[in-house]
N, C-alpha and C. Protein backbone atom coordinates (compact mmCIF):
# COMPACT_ATOMS: atom_id res chain seq x y z
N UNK A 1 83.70 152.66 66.18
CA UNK A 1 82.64 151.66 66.21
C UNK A 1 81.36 152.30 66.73
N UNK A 2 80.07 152.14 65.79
CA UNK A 2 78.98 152.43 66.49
C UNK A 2 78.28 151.16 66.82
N UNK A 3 77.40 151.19 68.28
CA UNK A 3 76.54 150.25 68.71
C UNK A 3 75.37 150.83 67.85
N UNK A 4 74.12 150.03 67.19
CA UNK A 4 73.32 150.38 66.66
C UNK A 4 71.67 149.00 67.70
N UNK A 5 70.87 149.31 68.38
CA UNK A 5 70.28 148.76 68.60
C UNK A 5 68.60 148.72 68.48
N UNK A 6 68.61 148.01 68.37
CA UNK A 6 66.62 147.76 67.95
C UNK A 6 66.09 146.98 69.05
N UNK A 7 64.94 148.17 69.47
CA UNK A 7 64.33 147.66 70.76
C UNK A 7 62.99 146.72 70.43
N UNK A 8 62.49 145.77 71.10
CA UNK A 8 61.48 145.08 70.78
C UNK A 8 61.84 143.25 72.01
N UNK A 9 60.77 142.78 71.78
CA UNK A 9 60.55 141.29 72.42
C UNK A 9 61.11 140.25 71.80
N UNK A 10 61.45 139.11 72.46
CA UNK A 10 62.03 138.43 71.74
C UNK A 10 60.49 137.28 71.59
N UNK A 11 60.91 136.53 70.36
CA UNK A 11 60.18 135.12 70.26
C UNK A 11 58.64 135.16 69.29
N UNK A 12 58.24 134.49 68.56
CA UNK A 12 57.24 134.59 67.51
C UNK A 12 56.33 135.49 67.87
N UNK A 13 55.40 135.57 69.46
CA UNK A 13 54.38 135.46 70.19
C UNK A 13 54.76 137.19 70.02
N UNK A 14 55.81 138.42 70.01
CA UNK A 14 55.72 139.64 69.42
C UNK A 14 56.07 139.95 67.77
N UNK A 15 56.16 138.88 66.78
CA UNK A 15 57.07 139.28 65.95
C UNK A 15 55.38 140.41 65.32
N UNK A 16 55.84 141.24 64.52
CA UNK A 16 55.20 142.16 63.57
C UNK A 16 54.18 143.01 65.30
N UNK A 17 54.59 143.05 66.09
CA UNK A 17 53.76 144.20 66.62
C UNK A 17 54.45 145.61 66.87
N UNK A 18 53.93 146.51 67.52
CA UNK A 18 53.99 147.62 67.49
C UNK A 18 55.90 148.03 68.32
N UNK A 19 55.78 147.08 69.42
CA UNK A 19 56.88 147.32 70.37
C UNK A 19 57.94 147.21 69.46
N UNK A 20 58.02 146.01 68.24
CA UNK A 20 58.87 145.32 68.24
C UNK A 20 59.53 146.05 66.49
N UNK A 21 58.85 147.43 66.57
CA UNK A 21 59.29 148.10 65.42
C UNK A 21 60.88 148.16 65.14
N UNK A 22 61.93 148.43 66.30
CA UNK A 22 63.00 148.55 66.49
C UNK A 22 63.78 147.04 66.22
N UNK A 23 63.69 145.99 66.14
CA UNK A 23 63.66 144.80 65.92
C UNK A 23 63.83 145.08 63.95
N UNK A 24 62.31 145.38 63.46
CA UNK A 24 62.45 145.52 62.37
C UNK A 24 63.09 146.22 61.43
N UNK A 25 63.76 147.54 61.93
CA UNK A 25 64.29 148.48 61.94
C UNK A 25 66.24 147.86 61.70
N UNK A 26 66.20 147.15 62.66
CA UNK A 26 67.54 146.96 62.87
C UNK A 26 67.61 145.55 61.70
N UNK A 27 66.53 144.99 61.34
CA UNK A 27 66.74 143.53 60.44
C UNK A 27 67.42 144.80 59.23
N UNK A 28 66.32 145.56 59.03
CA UNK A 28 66.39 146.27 57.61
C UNK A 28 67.81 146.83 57.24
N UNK A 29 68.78 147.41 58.48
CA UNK A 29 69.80 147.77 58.41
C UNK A 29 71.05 146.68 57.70
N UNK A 30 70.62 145.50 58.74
CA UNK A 30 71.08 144.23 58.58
C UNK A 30 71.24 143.86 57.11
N UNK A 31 70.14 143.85 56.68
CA UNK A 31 70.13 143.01 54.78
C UNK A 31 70.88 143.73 54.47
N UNK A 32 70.39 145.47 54.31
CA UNK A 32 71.15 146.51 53.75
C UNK A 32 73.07 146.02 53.29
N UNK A 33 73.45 146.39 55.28
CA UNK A 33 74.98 145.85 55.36
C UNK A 33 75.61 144.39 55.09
N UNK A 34 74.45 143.09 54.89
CA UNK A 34 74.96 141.96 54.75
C UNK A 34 75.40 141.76 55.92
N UNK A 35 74.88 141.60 57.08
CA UNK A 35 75.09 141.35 58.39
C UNK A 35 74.16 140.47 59.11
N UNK A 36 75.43 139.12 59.53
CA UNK A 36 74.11 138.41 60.03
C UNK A 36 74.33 138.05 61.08
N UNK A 37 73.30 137.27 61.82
CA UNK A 37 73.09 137.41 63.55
C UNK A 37 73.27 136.21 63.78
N UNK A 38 74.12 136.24 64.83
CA UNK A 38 74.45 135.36 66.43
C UNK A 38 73.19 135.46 67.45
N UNK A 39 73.53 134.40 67.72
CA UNK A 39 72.97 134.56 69.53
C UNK A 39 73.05 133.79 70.47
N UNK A 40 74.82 134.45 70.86
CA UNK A 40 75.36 133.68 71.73
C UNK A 40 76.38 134.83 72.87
N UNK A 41 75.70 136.13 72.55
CA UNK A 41 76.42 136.95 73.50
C UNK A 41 75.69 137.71 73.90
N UNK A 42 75.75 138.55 74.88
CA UNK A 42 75.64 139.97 75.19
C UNK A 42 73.38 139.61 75.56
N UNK A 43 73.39 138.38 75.57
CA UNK A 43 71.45 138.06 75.68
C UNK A 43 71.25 138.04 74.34
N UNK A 44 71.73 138.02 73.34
CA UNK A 44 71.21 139.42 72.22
C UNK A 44 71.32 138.70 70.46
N UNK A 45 70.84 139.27 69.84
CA UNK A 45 71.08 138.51 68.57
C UNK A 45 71.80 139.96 68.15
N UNK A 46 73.52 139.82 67.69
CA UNK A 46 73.77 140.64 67.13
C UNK A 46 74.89 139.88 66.19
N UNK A 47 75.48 141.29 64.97
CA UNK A 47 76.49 141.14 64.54
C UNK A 47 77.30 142.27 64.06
N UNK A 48 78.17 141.66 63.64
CA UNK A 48 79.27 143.12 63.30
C UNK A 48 79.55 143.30 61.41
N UNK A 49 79.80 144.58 60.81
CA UNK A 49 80.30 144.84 59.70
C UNK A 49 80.42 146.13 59.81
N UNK A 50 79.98 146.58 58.39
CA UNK A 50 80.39 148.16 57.86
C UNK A 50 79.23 148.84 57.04
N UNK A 51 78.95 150.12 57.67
CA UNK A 51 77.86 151.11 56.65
C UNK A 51 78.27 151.99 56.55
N UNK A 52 78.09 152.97 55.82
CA UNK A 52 78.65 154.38 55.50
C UNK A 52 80.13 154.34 55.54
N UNK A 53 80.68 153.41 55.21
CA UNK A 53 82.24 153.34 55.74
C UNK A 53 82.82 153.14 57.04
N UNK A 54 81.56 153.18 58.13
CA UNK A 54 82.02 152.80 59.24
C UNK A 54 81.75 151.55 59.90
N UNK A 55 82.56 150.75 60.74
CA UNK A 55 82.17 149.45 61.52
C UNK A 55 80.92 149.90 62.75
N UNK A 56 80.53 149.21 62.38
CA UNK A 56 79.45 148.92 63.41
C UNK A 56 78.99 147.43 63.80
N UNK A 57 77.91 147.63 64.83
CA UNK A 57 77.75 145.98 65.81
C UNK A 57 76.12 146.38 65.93
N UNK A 58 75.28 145.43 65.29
CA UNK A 58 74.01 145.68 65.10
C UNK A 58 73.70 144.69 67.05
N UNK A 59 73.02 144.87 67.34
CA UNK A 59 71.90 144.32 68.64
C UNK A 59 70.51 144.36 68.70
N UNK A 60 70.33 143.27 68.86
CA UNK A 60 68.22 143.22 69.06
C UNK A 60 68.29 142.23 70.80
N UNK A 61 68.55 143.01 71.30
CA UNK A 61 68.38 142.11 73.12
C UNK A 61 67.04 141.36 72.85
N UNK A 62 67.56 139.90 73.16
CA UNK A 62 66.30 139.03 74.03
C UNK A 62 66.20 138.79 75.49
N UNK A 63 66.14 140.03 75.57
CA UNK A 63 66.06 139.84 77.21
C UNK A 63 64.81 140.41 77.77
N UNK A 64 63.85 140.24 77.04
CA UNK A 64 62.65 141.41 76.65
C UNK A 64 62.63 142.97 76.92
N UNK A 65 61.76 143.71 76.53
CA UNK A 65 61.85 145.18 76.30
C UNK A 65 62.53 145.96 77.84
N UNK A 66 61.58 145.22 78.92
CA UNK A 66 62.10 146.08 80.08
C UNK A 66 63.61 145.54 81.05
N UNK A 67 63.88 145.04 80.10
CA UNK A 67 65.74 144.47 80.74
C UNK A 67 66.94 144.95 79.56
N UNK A 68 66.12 144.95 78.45
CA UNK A 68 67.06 145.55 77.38
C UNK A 68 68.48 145.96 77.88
N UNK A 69 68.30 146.81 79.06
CA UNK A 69 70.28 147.34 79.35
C UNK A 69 70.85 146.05 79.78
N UNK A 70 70.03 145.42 79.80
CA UNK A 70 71.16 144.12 80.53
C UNK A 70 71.89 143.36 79.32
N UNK A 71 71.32 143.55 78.18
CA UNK A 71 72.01 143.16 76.83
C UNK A 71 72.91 144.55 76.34
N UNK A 72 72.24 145.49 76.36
CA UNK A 72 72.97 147.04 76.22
C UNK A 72 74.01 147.18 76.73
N UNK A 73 74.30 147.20 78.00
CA UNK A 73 75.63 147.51 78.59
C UNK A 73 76.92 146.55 78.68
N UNK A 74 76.61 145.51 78.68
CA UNK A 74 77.70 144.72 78.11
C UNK A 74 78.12 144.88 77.08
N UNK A 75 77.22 144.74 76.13
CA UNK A 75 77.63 144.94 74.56
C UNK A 75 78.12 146.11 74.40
N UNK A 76 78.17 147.54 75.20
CA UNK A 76 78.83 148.84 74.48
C UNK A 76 80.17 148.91 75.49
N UNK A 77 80.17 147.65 76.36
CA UNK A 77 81.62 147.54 77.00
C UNK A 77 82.52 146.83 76.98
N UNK A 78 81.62 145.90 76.12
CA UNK A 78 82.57 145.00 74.96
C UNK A 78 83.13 145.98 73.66
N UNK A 79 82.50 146.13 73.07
CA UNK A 79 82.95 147.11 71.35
C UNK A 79 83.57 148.43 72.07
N UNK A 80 83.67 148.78 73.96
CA UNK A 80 84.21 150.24 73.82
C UNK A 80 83.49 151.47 73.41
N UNK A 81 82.39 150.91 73.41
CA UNK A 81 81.47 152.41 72.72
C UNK A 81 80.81 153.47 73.53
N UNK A 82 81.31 154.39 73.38
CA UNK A 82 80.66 155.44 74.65
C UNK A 82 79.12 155.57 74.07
N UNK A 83 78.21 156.11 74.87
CA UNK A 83 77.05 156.33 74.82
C UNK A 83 77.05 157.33 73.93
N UNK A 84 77.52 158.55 73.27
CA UNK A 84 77.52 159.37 72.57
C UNK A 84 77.35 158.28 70.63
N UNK A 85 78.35 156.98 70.69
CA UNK A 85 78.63 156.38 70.14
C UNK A 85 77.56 154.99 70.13
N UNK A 86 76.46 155.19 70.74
CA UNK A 86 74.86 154.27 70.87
C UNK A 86 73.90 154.79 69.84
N UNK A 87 73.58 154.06 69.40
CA UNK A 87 71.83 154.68 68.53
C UNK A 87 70.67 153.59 69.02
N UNK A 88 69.98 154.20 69.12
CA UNK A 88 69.05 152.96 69.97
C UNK A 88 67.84 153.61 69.30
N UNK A 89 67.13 152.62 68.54
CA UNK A 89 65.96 152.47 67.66
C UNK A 89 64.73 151.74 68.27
N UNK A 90 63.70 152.75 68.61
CA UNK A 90 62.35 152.21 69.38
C UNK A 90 61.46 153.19 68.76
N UNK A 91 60.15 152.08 69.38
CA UNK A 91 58.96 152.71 69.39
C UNK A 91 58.71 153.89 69.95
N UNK A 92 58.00 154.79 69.63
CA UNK A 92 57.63 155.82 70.36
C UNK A 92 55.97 156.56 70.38
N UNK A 93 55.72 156.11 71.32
CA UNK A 93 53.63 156.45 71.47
C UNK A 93 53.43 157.59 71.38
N UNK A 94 54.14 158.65 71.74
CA UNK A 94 54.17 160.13 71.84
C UNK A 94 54.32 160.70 70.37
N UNK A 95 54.55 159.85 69.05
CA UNK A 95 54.40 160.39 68.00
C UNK A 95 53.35 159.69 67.10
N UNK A 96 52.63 160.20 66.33
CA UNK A 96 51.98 159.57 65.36
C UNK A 96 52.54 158.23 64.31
N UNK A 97 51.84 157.63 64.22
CA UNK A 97 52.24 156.54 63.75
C UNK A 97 52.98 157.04 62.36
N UNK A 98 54.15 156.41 61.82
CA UNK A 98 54.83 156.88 60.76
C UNK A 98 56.15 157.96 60.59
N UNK A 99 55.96 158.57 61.87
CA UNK A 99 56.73 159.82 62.20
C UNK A 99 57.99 159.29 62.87
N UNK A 100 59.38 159.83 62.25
CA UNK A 100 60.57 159.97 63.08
C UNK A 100 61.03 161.24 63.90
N UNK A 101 61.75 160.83 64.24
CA UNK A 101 62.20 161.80 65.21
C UNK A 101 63.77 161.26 65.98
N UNK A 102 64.78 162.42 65.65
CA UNK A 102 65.90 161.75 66.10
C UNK A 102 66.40 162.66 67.05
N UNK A 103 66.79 161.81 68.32
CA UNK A 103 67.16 162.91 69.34
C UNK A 103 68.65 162.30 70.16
N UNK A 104 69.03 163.51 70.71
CA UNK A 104 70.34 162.85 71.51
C UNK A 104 69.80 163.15 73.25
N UNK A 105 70.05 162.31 73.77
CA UNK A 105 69.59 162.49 75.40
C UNK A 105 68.71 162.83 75.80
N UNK A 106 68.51 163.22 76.77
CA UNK A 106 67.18 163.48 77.88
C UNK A 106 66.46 162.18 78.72
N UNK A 107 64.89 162.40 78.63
CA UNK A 107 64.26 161.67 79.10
C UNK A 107 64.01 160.73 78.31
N UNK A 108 63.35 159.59 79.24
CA UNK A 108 62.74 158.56 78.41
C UNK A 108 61.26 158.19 77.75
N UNK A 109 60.48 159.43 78.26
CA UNK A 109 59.42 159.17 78.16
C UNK A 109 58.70 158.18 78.85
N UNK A 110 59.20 157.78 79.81
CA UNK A 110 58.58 156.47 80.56
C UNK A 110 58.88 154.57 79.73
N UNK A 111 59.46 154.79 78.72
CA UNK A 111 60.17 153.96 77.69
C UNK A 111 60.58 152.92 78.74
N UNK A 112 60.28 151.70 79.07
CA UNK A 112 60.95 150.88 79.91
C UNK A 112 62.18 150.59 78.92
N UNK A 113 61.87 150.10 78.24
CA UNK A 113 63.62 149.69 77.29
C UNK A 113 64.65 150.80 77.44
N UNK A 114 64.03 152.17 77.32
CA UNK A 114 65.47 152.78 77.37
C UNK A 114 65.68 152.96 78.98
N UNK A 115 64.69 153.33 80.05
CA UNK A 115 64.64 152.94 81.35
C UNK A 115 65.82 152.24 81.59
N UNK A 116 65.59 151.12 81.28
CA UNK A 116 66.80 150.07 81.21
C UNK A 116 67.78 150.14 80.87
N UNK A 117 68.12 150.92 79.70
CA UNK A 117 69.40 150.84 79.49
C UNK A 117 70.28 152.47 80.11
N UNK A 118 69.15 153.15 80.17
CA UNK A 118 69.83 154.38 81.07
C UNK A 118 70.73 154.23 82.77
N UNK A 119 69.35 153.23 83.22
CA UNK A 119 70.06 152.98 84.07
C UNK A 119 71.35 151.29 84.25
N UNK A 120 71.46 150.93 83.00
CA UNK A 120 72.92 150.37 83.40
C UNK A 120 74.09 151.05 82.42
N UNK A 121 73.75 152.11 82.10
CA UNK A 121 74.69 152.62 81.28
C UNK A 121 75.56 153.54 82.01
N UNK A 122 73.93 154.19 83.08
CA UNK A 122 74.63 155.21 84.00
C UNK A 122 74.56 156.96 82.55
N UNK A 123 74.34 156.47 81.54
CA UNK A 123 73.76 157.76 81.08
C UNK A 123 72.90 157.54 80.32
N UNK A 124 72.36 159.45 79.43
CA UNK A 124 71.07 159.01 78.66
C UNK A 124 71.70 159.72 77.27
N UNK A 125 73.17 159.79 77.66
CA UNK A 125 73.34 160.67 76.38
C UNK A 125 74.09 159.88 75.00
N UNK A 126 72.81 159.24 74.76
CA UNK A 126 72.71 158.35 73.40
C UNK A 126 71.71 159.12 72.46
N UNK A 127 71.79 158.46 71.17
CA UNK A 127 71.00 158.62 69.97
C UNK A 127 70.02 158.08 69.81
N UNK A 128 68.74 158.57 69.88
CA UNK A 128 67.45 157.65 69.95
C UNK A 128 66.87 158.00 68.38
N UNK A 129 66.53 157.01 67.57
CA UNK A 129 65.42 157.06 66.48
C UNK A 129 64.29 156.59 67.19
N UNK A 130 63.15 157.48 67.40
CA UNK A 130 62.07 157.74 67.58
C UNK A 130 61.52 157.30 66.52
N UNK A 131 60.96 156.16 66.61
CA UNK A 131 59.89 155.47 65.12
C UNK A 131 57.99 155.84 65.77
N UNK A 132 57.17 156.57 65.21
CA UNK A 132 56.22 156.55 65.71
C UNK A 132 54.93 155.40 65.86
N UNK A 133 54.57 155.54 67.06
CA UNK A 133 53.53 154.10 66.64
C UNK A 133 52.07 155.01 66.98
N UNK A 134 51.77 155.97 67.06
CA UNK A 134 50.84 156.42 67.76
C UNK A 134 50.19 156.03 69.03
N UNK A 135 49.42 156.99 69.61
CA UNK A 135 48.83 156.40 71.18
C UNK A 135 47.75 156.24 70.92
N UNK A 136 46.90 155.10 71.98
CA UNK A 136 45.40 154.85 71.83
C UNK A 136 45.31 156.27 72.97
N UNK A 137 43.61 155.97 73.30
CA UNK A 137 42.98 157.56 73.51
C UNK A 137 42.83 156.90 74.72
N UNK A 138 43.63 155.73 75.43
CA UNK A 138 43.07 156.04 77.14
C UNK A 138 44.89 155.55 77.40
N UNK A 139 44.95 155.83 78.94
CA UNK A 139 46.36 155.18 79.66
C UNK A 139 46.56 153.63 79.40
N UNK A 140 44.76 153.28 79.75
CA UNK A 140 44.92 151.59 80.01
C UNK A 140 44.77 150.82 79.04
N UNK A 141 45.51 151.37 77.71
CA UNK A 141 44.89 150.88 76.49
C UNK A 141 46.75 150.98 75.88
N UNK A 142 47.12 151.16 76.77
CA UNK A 142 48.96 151.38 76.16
C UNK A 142 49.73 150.11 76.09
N UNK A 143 49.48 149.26 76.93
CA UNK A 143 49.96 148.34 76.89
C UNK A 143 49.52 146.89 75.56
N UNK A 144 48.49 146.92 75.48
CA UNK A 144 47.60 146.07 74.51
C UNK A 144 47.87 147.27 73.23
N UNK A 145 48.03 148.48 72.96
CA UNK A 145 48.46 148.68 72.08
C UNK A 145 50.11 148.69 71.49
N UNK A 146 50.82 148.56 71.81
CA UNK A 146 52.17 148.93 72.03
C UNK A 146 52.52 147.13 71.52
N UNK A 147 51.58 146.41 72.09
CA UNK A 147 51.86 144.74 71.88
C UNK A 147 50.85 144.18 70.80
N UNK A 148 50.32 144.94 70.24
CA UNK A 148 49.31 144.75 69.33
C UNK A 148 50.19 144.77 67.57
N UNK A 149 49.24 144.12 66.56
CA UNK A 149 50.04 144.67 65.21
C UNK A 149 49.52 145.56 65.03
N UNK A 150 50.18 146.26 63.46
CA UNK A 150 49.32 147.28 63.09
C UNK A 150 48.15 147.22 61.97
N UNK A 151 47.61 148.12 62.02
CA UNK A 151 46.31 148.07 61.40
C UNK A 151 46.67 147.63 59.69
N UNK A 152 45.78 147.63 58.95
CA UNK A 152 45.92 147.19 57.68
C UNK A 152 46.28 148.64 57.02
N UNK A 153 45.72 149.57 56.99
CA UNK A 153 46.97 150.96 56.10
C UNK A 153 47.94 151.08 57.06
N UNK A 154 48.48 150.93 58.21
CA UNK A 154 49.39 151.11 58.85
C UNK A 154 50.51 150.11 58.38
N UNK A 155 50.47 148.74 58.53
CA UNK A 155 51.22 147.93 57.71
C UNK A 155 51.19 147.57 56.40
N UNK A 156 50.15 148.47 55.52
CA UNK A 156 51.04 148.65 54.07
C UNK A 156 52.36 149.82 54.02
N UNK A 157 52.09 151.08 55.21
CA UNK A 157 52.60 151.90 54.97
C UNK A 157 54.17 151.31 55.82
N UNK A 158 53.76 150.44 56.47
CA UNK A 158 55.23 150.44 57.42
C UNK A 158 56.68 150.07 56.30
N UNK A 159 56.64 149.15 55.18
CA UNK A 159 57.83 149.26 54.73
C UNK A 159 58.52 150.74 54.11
N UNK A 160 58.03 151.76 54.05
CA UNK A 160 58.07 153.51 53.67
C UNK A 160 58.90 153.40 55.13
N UNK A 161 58.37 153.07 56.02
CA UNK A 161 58.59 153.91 57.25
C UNK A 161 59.92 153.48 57.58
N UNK A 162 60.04 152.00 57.87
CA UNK A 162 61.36 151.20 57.97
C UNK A 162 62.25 151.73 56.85
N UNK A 163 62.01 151.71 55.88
CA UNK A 163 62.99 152.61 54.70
C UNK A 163 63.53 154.25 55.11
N UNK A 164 62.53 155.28 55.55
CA UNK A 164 63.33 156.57 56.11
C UNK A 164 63.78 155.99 57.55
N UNK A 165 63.74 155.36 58.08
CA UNK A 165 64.22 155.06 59.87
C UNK A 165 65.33 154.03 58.91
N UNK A 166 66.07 153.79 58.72
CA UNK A 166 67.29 153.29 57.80
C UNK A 166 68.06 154.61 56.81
N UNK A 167 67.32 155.07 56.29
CA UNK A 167 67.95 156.57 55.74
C UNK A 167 68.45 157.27 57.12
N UNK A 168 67.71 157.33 57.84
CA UNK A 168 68.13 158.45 58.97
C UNK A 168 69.66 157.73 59.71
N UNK A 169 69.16 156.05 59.78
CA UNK A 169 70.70 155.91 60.58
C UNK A 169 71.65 156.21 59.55
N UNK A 170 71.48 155.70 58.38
CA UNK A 170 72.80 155.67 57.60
C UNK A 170 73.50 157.44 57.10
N UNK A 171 71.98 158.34 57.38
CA UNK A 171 72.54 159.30 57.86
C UNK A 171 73.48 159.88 58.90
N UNK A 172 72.82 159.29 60.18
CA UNK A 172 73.47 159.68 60.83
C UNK A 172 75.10 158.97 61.18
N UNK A 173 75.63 157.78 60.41
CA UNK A 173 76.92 157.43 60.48
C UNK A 173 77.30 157.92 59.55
N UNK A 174 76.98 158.67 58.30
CA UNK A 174 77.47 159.35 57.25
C UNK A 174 77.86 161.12 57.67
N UNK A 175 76.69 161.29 58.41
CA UNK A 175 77.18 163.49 58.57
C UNK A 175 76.95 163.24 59.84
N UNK A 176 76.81 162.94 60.75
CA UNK A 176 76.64 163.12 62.26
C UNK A 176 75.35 163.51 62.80
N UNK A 177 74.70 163.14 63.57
CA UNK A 177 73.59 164.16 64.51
C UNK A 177 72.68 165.07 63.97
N UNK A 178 73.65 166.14 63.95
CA UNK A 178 72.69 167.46 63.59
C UNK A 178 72.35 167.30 62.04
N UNK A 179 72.92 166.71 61.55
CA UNK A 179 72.75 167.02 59.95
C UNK A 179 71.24 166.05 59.74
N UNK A 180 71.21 164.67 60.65
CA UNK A 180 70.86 164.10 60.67
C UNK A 180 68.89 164.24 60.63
N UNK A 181 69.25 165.06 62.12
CA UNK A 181 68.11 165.66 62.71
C UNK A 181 67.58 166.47 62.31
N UNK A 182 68.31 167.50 61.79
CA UNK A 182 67.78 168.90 60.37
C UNK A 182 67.37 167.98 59.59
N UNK A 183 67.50 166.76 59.00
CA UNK A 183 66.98 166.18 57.98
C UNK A 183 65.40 165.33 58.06
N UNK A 184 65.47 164.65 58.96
CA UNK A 184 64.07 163.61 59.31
C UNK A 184 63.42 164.12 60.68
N UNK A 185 63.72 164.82 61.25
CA UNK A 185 62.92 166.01 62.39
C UNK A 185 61.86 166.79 61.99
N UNK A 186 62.45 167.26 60.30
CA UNK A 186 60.76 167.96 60.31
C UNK A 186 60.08 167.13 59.23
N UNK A 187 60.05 165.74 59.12
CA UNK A 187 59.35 165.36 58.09
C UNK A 187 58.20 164.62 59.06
C-alpha cells in the first residue's frame, strides 16, 4: 500500500491558489484511478483503489497546511505504511514555477506542511513531489504569494504541469524512486 498525499487548505476561500497545488495534484490522480473521497477519517478527504497495479489511499488533510501530520500520521498508521511507503505532493517556492522535482528525505525547506508531518511521523524519509510555484523577490511577500492564484500564463500552463506531477507519481509506483527521479529531475 502506498499513502499518496496532496498538501494544500481546506475550504473554497484557498481553492485554485498556489499552496493548494498538492490538493490539485492529488484530485488529478483521483479521476485518473476512479477514486472518490470521504471525509470522515483521518481530518482528511481521502480514498482507496489501484494505479500502476498497486493499492493505494489518496489524502488531502483538512486540517490546514501547518497541522497536515495530524491527518498524516494517523492515516499511514492506519494503511501500515512506512514513510519510505509516503509520497507527499506540495508546493515548492524554491523552484520556478512549473518545475518538478522528486526527492526522498532531508529537509523541509521551512515547508510548514511537511514540518508537520515530519514531526508526527518522527521521520523525513518520505517521497516528496516538489511542484514549483516560484518565489516573489522579498521574504514578506511569501506568504500572500504562496495563498495567492496564479497568474494568467501560469494557469493556462498549470494543466501541463498537473499532467507531468501525475506522470511522475504513476512513475514512481510503476519503477520506484530512482527511475523516477532520473526521469522528471532534469526536466
Amino acid at each position: 500500500m502506498k499513502l499518496i498525499v496532496g498538501l494544500g487548505n481546506p475550504g473554497r476561500r484557498y481553492e485554485g491558489t498556489r499552496h493548494n497545488v498538492g490538493f490539485r495534484i492529488v484530485d488529478a490522480l483521483a479521476s485518473e484511478a476512479r477514486i472518490g473521497f470521504s471525509v470522515n477519517k483521518f481530518d482528511a478527504a481521502y480514498g482507496q483503489g489501484t494505479l500502476e497495479g498497486q493499492k493505494i489511499a489518496l489524502l488531502k488533510p483538512q486540517t490546514f497546511m501547518n497541522l497536515s501530520g495530524s491527518s498524516v500520521a494517523p492515516a499511514a498508521q492506519f494503511y501500515k505504511v512506512e514513510p519510505e511507503d509516503l509520497i507527499v505532493v506540495h508546493d515548492e517556492l524554491d523552484l520556478p514555477f512549473g518545475r518538478l522535482q522528486l526527492k526522498r528525505g532531508g529537509g523541509t525547506g521551512g515547508h510548514r506542511g511537511l514540518n508537520s508531518i515530519v514531526e508526527r511521523l518522527g521521520s523525513s524519509d518520505f517521497i516528496r513531489v516538489r511542484v514549483g510555484i516560484g518565489k516573489p523577490d522579498s521574504k514578506e511577500r511569501v506568504v500572500g504569494h504562496v495563498l495567492s492564484g496564479f497568474g494568467k500564463d501560469e494557469a493556462s500552463a498549470l494543466e501541463e504541469v498537473a499532467k507531468r506531477a501525475v506522470d511522475a507519481v504513476r512513475t514512481l509506483l510503476r519503477e520506484g524512486a530512482p527511475k523516477a527521479m532520473t526521469e522528471f529531475n532534469k526536466k
